[in-house]
N, C-alpha and C. Protein backbone atom coordinates (compact mmCIF):
# COMPACT_ATOMS: atom_id res chain seq x y z
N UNK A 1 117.07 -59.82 256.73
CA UNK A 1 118.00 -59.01 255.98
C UNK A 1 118.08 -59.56 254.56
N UNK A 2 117.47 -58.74 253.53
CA UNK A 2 117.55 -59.50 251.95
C UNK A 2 119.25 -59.09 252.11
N UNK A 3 119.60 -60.29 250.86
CA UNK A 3 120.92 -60.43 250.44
C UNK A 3 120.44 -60.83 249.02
N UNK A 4 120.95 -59.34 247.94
CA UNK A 4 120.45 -59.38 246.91
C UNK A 4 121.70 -59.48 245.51
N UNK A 5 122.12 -60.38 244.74
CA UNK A 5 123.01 -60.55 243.89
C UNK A 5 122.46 -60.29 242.67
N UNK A 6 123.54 -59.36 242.04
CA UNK A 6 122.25 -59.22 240.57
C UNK A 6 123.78 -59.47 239.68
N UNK A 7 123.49 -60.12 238.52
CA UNK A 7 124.51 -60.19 237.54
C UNK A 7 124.37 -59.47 236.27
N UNK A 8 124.85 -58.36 236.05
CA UNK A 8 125.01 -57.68 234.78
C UNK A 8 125.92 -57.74 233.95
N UNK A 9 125.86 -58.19 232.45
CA UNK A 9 127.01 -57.67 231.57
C UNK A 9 127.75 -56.72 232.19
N UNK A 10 129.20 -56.51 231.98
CA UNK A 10 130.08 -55.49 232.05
C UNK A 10 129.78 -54.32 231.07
N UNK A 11 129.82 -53.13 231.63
CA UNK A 11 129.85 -51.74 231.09
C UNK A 11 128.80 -50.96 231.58
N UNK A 12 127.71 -51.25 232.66
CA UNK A 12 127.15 -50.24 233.54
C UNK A 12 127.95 -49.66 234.15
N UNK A 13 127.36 -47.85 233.92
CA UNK A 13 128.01 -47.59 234.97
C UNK A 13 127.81 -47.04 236.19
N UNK A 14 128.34 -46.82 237.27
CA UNK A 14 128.73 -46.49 238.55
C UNK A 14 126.73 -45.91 238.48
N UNK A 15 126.72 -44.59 237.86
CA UNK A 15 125.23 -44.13 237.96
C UNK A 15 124.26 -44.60 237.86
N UNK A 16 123.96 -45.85 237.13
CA UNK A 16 122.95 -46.97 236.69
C UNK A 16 123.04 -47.99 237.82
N UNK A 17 124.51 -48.63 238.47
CA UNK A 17 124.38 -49.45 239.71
C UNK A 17 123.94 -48.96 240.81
N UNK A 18 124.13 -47.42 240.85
CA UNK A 18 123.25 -46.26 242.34
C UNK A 18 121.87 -46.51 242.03
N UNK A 19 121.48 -46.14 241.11
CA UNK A 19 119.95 -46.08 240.53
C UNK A 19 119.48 -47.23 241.05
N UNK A 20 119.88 -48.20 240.62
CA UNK A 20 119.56 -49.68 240.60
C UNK A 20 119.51 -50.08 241.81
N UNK A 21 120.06 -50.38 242.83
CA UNK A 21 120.50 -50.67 244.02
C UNK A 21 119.61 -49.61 244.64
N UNK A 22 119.35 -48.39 244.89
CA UNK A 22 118.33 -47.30 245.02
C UNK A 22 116.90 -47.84 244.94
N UNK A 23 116.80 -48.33 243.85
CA UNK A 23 115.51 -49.06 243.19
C UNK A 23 114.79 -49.66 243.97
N UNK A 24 115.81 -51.00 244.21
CA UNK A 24 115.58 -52.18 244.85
C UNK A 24 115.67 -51.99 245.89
N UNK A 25 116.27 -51.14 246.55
CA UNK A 25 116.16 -51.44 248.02
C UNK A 25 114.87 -50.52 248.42
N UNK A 26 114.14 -49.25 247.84
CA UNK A 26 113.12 -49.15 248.08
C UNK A 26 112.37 -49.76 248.13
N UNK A 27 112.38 -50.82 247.36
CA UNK A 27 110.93 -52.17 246.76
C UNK A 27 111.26 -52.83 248.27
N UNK A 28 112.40 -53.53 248.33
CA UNK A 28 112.33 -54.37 249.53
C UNK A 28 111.87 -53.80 250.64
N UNK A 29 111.95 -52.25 251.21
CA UNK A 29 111.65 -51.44 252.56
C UNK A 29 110.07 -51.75 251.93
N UNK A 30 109.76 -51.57 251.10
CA UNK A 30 108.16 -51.22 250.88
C UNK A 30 107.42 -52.46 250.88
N UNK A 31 108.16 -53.89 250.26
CA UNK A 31 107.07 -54.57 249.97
C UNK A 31 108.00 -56.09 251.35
N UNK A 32 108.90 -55.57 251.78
CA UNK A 32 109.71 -56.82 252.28
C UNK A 32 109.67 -56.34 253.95
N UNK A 33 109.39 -54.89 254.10
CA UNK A 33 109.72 -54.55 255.18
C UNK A 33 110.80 -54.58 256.12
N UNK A 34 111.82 -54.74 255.09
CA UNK A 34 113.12 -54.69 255.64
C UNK A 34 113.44 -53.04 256.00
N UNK A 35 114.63 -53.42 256.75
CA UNK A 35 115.11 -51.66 256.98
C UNK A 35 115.89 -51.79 255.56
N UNK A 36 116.13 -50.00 255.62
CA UNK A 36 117.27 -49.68 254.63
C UNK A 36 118.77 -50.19 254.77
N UNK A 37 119.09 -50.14 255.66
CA UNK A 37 120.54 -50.15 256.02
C UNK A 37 120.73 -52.21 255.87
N UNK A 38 119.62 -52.79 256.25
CA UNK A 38 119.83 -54.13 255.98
C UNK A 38 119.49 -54.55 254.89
N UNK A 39 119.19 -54.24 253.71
CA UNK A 39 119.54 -54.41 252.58
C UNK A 39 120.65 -54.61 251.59
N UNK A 40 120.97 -55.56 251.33
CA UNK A 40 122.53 -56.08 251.07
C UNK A 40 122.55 -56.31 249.81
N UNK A 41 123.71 -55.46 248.57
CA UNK A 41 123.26 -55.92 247.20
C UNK A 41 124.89 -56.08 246.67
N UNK A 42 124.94 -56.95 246.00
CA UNK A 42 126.36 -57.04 245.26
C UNK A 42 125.95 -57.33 244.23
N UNK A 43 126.98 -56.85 243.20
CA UNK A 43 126.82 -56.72 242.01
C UNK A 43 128.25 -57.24 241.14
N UNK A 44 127.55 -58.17 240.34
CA UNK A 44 128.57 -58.97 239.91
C UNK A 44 128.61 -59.12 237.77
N UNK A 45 129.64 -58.33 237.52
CA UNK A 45 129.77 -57.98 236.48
C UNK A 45 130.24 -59.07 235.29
N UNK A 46 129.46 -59.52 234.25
CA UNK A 46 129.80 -61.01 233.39
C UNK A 46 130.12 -60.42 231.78
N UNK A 47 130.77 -61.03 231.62
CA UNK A 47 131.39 -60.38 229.98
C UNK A 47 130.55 -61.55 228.81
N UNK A 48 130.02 -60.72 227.83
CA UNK A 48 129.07 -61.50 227.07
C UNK A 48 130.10 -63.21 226.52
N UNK A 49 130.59 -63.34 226.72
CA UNK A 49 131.61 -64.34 226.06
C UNK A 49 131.36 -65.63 227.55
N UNK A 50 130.72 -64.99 228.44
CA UNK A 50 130.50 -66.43 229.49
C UNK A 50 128.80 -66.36 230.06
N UNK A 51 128.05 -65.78 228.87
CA UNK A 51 126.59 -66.11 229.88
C UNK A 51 126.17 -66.94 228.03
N UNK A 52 125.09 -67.59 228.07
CA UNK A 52 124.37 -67.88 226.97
C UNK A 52 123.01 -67.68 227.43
N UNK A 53 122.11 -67.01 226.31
CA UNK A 53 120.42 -67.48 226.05
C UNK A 53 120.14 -68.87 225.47
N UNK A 54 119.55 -69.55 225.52
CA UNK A 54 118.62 -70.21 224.34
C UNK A 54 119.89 -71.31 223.72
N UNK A 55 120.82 -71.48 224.31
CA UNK A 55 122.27 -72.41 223.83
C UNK A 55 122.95 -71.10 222.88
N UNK A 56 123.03 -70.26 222.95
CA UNK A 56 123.83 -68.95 222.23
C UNK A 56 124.32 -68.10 223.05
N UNK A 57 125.82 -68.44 223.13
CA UNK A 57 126.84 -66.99 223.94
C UNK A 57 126.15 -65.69 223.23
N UNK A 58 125.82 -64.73 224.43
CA UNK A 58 125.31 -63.78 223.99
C UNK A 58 126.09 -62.56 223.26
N UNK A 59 127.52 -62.94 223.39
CA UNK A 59 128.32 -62.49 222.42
C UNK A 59 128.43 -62.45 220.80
N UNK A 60 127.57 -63.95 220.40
CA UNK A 60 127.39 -64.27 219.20
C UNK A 60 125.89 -64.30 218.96
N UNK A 61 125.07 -63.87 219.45
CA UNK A 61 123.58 -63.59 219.45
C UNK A 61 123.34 -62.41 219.09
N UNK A 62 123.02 -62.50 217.49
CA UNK A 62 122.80 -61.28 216.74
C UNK A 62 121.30 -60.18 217.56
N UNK A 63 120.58 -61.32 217.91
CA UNK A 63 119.37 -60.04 218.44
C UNK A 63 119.85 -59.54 220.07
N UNK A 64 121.58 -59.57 220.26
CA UNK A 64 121.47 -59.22 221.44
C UNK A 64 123.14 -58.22 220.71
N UNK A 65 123.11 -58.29 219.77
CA UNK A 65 124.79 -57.51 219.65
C UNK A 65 124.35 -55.74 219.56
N UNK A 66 123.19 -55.17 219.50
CA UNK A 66 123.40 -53.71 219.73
C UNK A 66 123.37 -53.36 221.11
N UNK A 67 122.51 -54.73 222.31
CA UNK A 67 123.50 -54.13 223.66
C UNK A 67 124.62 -54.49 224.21
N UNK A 68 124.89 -55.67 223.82
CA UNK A 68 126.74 -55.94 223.84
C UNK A 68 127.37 -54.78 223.18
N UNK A 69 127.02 -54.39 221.78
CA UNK A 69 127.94 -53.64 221.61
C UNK A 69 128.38 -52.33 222.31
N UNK A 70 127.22 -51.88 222.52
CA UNK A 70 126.71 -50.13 223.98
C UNK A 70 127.17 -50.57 224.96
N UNK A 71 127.26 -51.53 225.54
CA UNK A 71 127.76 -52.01 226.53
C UNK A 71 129.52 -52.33 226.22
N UNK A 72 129.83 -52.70 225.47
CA UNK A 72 131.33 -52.51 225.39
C UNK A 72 131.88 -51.12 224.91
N UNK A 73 131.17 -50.14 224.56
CA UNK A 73 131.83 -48.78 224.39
C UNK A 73 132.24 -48.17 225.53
N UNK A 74 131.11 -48.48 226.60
CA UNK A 74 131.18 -47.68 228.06
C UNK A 74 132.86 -47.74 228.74
């Protein structure tokens, strides 16, 4: 049974985590041979102010502030 945790910035929404989760759990039936129904995904939402790249909160990481910012309109 995969048990799959994915961590996204906050501001996906609801239609992009179906998609997503949709995605992946096809890949796993196809390439993991798991069933559908045992496919396990949680999704755990992080606000740019607690992940960093490269030693830079991605809050203050200019080549990352036009998807922080799209991402905080949602």
């Amino acid at each position: 049974m995969p048990n799959i945790t994915v961590e996204l910035l906050a501001g996906r929404s609801v239609e992009q985590r179906r998609a997503f989760a949709r995605a992946v759990t096809d890949s796993a039936v196809e390439i993991l041979g798991a069933r559908e129904q045992d496919v396990r995904m949680v999704f755990t939402e992080i606000t740019a102010d607690v992940v960093a790249n490269g030693g830079v909160l991605a809050s203050e990481d200019a080549s990352r502030a036009g998807v922080v910012a799209a991402l905080e309109k949602r």
